[in-house]
PDB file of N, CA and C in Angstrom:
ATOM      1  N   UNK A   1       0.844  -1.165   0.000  1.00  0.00           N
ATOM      2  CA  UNK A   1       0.000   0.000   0.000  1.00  0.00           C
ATOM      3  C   UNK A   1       0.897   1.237   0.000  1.00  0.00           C
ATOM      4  N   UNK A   2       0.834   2.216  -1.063  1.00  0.00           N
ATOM      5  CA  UNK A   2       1.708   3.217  -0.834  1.00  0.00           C
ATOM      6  C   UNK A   2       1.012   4.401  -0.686  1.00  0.00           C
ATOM      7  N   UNK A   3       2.169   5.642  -0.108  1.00  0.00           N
ATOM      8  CA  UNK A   3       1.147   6.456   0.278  1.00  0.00           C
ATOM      9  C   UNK A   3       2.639   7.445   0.470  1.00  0.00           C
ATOM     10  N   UNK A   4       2.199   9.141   0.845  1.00  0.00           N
ATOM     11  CA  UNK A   4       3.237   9.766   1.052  1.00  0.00           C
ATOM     12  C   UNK A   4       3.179  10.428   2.311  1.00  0.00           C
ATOM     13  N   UNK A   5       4.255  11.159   2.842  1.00  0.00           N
ATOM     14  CA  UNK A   5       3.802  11.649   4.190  1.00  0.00           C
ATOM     15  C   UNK A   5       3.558  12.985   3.614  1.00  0.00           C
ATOM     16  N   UNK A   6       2.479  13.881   5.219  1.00  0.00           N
ATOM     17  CA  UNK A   6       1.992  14.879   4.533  1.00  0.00           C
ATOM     18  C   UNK A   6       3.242  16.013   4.956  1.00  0.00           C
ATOM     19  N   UNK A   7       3.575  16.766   4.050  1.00  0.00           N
ATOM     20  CA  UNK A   7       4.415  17.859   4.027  1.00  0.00           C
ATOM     21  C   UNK A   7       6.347  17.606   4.510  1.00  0.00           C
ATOM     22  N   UNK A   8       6.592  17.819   5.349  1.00  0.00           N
ATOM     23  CA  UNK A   8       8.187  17.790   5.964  1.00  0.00           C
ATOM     24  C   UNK A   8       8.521  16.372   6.702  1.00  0.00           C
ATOM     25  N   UNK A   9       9.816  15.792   6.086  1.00  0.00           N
ATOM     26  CA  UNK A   9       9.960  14.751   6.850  1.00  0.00           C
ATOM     27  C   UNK A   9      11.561  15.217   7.034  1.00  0.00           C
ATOM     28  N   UNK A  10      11.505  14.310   8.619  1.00  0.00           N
ATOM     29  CA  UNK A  10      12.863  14.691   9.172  1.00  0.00           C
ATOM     30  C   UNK A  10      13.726  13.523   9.763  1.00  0.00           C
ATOM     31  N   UNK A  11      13.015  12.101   9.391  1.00  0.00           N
ATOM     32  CA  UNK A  11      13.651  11.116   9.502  1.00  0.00           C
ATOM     33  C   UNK A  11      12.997  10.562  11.304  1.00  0.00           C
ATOM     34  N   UNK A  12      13.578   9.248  11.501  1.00  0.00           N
ATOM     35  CA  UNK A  12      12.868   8.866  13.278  1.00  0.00           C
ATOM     36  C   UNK A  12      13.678   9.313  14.136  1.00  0.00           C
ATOM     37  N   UNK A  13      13.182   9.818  15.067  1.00  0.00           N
ATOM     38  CA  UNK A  13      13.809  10.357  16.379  1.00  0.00           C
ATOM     39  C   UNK A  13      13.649   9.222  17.859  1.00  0.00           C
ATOM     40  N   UNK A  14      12.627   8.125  17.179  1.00  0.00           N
ATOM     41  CA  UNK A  14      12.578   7.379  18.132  1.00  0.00           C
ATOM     42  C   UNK A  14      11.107   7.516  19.263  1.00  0.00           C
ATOM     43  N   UNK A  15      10.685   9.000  18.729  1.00  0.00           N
ATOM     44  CA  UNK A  15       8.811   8.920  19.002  1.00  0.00           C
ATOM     45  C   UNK A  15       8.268   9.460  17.933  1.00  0.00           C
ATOM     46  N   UNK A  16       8.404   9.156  16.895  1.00  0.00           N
ATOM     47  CA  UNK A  16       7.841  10.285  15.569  1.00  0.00           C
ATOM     48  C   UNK A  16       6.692   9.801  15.548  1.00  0.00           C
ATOM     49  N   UNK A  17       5.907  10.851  14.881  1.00  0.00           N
ATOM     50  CA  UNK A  17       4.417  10.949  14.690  1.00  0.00           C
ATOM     51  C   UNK A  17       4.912  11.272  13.134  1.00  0.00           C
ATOM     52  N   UNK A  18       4.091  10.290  12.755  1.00  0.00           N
ATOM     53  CA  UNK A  18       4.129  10.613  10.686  1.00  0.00           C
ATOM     54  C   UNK A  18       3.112  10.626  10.347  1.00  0.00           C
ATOM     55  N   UNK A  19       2.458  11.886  10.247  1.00  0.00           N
ATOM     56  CA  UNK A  19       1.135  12.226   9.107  1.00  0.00           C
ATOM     57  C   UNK A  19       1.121  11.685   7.499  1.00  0.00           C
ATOM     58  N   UNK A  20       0.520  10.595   6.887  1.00  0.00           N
ATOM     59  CA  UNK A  20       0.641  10.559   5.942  1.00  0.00           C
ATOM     60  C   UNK A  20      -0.974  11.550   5.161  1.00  0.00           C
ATOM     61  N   UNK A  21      -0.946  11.684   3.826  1.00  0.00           N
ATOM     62  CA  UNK A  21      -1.390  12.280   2.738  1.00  0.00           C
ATOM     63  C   UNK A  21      -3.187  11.627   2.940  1.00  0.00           C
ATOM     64  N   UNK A  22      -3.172  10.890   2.894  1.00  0.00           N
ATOM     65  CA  UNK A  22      -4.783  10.117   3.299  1.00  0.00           C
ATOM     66  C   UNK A  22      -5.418  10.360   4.652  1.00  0.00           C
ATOM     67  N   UNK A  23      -4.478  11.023   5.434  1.00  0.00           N
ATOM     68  CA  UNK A  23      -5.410  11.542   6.821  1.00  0.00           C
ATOM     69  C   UNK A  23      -4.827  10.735   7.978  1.00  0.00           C
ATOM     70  N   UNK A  24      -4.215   9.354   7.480  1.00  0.00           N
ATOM     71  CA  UNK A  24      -3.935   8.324   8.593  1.00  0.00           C
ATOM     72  C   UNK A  24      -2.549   9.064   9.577  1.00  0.00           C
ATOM     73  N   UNK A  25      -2.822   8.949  10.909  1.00  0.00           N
ATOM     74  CA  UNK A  25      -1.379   9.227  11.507  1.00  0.00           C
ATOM     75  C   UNK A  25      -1.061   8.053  12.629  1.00  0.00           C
ATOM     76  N   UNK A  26       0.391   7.784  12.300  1.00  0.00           N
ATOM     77  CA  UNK A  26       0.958   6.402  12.802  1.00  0.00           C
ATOM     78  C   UNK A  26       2.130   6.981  13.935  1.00  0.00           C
ATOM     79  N   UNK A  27       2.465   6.505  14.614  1.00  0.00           N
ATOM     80  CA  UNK A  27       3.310   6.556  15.842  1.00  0.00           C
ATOM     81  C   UNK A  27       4.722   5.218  15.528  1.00  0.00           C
ATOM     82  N   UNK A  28       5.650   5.827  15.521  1.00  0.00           N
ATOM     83  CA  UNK A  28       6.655   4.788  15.870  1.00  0.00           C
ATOM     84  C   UNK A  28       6.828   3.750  17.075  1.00  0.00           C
ATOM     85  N   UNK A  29       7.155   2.893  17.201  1.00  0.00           N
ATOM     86  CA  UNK A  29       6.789   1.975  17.702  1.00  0.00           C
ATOM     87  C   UNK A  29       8.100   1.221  18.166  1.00  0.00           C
ATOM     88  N   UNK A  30       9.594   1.388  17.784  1.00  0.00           N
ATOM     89  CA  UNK A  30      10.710   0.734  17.863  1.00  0.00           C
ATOM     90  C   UNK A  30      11.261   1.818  17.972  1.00  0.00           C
ATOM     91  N   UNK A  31      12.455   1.417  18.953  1.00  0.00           N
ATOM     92  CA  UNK A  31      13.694   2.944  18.758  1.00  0.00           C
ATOM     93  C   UNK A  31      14.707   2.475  17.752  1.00  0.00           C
ATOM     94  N   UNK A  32      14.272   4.064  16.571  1.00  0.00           N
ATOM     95  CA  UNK A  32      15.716   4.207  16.253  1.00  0.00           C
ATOM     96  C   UNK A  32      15.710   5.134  15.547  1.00  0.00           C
ATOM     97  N   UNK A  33      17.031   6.006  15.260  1.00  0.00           N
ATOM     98  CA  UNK A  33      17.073   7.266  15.024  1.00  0.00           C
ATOM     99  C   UNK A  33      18.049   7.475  13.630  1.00  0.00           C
ATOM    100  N   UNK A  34      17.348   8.016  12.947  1.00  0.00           N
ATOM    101  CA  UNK A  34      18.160   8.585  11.824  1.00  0.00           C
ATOM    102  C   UNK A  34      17.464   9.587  11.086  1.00  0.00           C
ATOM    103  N   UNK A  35      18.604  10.674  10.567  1.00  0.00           N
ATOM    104  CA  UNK A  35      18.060  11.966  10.264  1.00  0.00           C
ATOM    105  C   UNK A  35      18.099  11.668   8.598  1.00  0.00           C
ATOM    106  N   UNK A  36      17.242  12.414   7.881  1.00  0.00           N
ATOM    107  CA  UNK A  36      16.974  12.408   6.880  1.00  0.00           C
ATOM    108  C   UNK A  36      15.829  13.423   6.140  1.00  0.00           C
ATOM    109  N   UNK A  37      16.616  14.902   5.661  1.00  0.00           N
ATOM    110  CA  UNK A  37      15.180  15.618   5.025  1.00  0.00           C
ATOM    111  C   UNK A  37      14.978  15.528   3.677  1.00  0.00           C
ATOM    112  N   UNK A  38      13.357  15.158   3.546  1.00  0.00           N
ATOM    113  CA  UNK A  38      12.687  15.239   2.272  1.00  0.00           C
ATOM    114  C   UNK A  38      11.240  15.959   2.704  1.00  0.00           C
ATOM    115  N   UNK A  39      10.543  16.076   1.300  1.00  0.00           N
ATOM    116  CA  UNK A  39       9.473  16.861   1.234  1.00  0.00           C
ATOM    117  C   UNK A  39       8.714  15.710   0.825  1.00  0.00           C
ATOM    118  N   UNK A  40       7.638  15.714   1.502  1.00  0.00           N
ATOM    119  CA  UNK A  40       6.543  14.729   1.054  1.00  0.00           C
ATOM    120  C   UNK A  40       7.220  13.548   0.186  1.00  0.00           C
ATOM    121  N   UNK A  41       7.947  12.768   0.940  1.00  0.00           N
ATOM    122  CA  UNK A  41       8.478  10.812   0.802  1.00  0.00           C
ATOM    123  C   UNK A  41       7.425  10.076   0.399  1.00  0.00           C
ATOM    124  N   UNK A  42       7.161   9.349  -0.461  1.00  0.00           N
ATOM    125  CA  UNK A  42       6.569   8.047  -0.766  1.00  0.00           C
ATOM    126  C   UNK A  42       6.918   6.870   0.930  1.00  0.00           C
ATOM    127  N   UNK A  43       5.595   6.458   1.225  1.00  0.00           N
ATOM    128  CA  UNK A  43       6.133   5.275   2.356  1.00  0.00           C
ATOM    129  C   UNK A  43       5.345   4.231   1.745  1.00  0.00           C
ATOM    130  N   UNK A  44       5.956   3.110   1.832  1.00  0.00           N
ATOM    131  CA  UNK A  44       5.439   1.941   2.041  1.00  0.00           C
ATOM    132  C   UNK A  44       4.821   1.357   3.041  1.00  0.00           C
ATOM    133  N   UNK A  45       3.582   0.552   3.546  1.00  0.00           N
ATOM    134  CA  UNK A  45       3.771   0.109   4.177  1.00  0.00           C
ATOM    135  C   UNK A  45       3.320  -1.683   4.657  1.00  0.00           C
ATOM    136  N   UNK A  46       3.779  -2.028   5.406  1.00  0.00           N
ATOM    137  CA  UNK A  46       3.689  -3.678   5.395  1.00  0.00           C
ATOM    138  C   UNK A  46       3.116  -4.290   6.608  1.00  0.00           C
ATOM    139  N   UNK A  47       1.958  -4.469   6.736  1.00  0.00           N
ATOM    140  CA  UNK A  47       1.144  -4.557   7.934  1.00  0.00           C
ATOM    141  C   UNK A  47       1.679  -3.423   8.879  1.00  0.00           C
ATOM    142  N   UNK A  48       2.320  -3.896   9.776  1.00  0.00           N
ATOM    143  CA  UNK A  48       2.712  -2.261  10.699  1.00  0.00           C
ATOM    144  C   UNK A  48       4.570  -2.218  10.237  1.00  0.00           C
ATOM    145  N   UNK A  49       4.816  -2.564   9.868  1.00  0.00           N
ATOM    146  CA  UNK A  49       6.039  -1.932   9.079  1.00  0.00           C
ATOM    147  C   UNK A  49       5.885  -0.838   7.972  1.00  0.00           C
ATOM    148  N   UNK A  50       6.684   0.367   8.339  1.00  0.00           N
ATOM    149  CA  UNK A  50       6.360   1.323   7.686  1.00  0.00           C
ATOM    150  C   UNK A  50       8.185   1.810   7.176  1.00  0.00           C
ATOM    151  N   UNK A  51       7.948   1.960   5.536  1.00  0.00           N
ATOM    152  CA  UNK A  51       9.378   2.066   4.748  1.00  0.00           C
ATOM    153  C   UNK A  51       9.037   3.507   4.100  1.00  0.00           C
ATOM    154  N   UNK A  52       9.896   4.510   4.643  1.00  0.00           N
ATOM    155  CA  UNK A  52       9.960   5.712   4.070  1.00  0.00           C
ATOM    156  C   UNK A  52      11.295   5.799   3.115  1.00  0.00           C
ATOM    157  N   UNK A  53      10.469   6.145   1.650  1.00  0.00           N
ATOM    158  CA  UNK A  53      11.652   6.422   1.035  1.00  0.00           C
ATOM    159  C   UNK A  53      12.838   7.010   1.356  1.00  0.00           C
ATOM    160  N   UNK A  54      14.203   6.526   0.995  1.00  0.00           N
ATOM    161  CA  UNK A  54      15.533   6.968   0.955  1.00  0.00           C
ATOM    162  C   UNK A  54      15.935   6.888   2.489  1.00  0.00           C
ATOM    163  N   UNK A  55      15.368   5.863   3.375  1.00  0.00           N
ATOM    164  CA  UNK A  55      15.788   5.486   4.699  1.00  0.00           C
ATOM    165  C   UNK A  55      16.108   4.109   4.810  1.00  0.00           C
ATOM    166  N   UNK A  56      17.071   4.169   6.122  1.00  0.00           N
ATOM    167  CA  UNK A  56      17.919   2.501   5.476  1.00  0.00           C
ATOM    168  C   UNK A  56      16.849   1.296   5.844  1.00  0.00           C
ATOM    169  N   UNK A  57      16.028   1.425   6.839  1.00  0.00           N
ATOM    170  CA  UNK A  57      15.182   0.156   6.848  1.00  0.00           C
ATOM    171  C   UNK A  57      13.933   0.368   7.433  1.00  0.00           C
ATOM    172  N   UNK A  58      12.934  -0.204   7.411  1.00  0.00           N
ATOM    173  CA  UNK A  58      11.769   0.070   7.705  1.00  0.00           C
ATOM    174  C   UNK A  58      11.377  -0.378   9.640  1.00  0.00           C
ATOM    175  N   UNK A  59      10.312   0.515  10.223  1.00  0.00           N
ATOM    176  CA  UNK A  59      10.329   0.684  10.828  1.00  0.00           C
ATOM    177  C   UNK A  59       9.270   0.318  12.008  1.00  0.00           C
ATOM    178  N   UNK A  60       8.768  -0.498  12.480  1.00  0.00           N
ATOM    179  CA  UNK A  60       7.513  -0.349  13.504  1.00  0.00           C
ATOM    180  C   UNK A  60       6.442   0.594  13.647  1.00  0.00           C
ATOM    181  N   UNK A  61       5.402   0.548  13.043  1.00  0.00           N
ATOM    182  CA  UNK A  61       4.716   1.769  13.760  1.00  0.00           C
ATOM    183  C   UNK A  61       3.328   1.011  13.903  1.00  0.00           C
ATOM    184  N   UNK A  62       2.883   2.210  14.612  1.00  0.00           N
ATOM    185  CA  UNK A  62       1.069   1.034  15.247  1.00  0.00           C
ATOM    186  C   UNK A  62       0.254   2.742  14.919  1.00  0.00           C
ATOM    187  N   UNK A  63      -0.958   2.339  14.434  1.00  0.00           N
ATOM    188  CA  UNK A  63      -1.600   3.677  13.811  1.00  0.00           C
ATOM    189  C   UNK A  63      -2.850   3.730  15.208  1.00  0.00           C
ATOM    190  N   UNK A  64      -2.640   5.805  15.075  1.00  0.00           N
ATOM    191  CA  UNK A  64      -3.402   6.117  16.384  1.00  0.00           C
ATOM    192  C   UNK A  64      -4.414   7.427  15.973  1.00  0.00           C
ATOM    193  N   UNK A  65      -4.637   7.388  15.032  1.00  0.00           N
ATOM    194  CA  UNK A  65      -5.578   7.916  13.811  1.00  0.00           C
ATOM    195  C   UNK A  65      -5.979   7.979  12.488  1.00  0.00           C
TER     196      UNK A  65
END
Protein backbone atom coordinates (compact mmCIF):
# COMPACT_ATOMS: atom_id res chain seq x y z
CA UNK A 1 0.00 0.00 0.00
CA UNK A 2 1.71 3.22 -0.83
CA UNK A 3 1.15 6.46 0.28
CA UNK A 4 3.24 9.77 1.05
CA UNK A 5 3.80 11.65 4.19
CA UNK A 6 1.99 14.88 4.53
CA UNK A 7 4.41 17.86 4.03
CA UNK A 8 8.19 17.79 5.96
CA UNK A 9 9.96 14.75 6.85
CA UNK A 10 12.86 14.69 9.17
CA UNK A 11 13.65 11.12 9.50
CA UNK A 12 12.87 8.87 13.28
CA UNK A 13 13.81 10.36 16.38
CA UNK A 14 12.58 7.38 18.13
CA UNK A 15 8.81 8.92 19.00
CA UNK A 16 7.84 10.29 15.57
CA UNK A 17 4.42 10.95 14.69
CA UNK A 18 4.13 10.61 10.69
CA UNK A 19 1.14 12.23 9.11
CA UNK A 20 0.64 10.56 5.94
CA UNK A 21 -1.39 12.28 2.74
CA UNK A 22 -4.78 10.12 3.30
CA UNK A 23 -5.41 11.54 6.82
CA UNK A 24 -3.93 8.32 8.59
CA UNK A 25 -1.38 9.23 11.51
CA UNK A 26 0.96 6.40 12.80
CA UNK A 27 3.31 6.56 15.84
CA UNK A 28 6.66 4.79 15.87
CA UNK A 29 6.79 1.98 17.70
CA UNK A 30 10.71 0.73 17.86
CA UNK A 31 13.69 2.94 18.76
CA UNK A 32 15.72 4.21 16.25
CA UNK A 33 17.07 7.27 15.02
CA UNK A 34 18.16 8.59 11.82
CA UNK A 35 18.06 11.97 10.26
CA UNK A 36 16.97 12.41 6.88
CA UNK A 37 15.18 15.62 5.02
CA UNK A 38 12.69 15.24 2.27
CA UNK A 39 9.47 16.86 1.23
CA UNK A 40 6.54 14.73 1.05
CA UNK A 41 8.48 10.81 0.80
CA UNK A 42 6.57 8.05 -0.77
CA UNK A 43 6.13 5.28 2.36
CA UNK A 44 5.44 1.94 2.04
CA UNK A 45 3.77 0.11 4.18
CA UNK A 46 3.69 -3.68 5.39
CA UNK A 47 1.14 -4.56 7.93
CA UNK A 48 2.71 -2.26 10.70
CA UNK A 49 6.04 -1.93 9.08
CA UNK A 50 6.36 1.32 7.69
CA UNK A 51 9.38 2.07 4.75
CA UNK A 52 9.96 5.71 4.07
CA UNK A 53 11.65 6.42 1.04
CA UNK A 54 15.53 6.97 0.95
CA UNK A 55 15.79 5.49 4.70
CA UNK A 56 17.92 2.50 5.48
CA UNK A 57 15.18 0.16 6.85
CA UNK A 58 11.77 0.07 7.71
CA UNK A 59 10.33 0.68 10.83
CA UNK A 60 7.51 -0.35 13.50
CA UNK A 61 4.72 1.77 13.76
CA UNK A 62 1.07 1.03 15.25
CA UNK A 63 -1.60 3.68 13.81
CA UNK A 64 -3.40 6.12 16.38
CA UNK A 65 -5.58 7.92 13.81
Amino acid sequence: MKKQVEGEWTGWDGDTIVRLTDGSVWRQEEYHYEYRYAYRPSVTLSGNIMHVEGMSRGIRVRRID
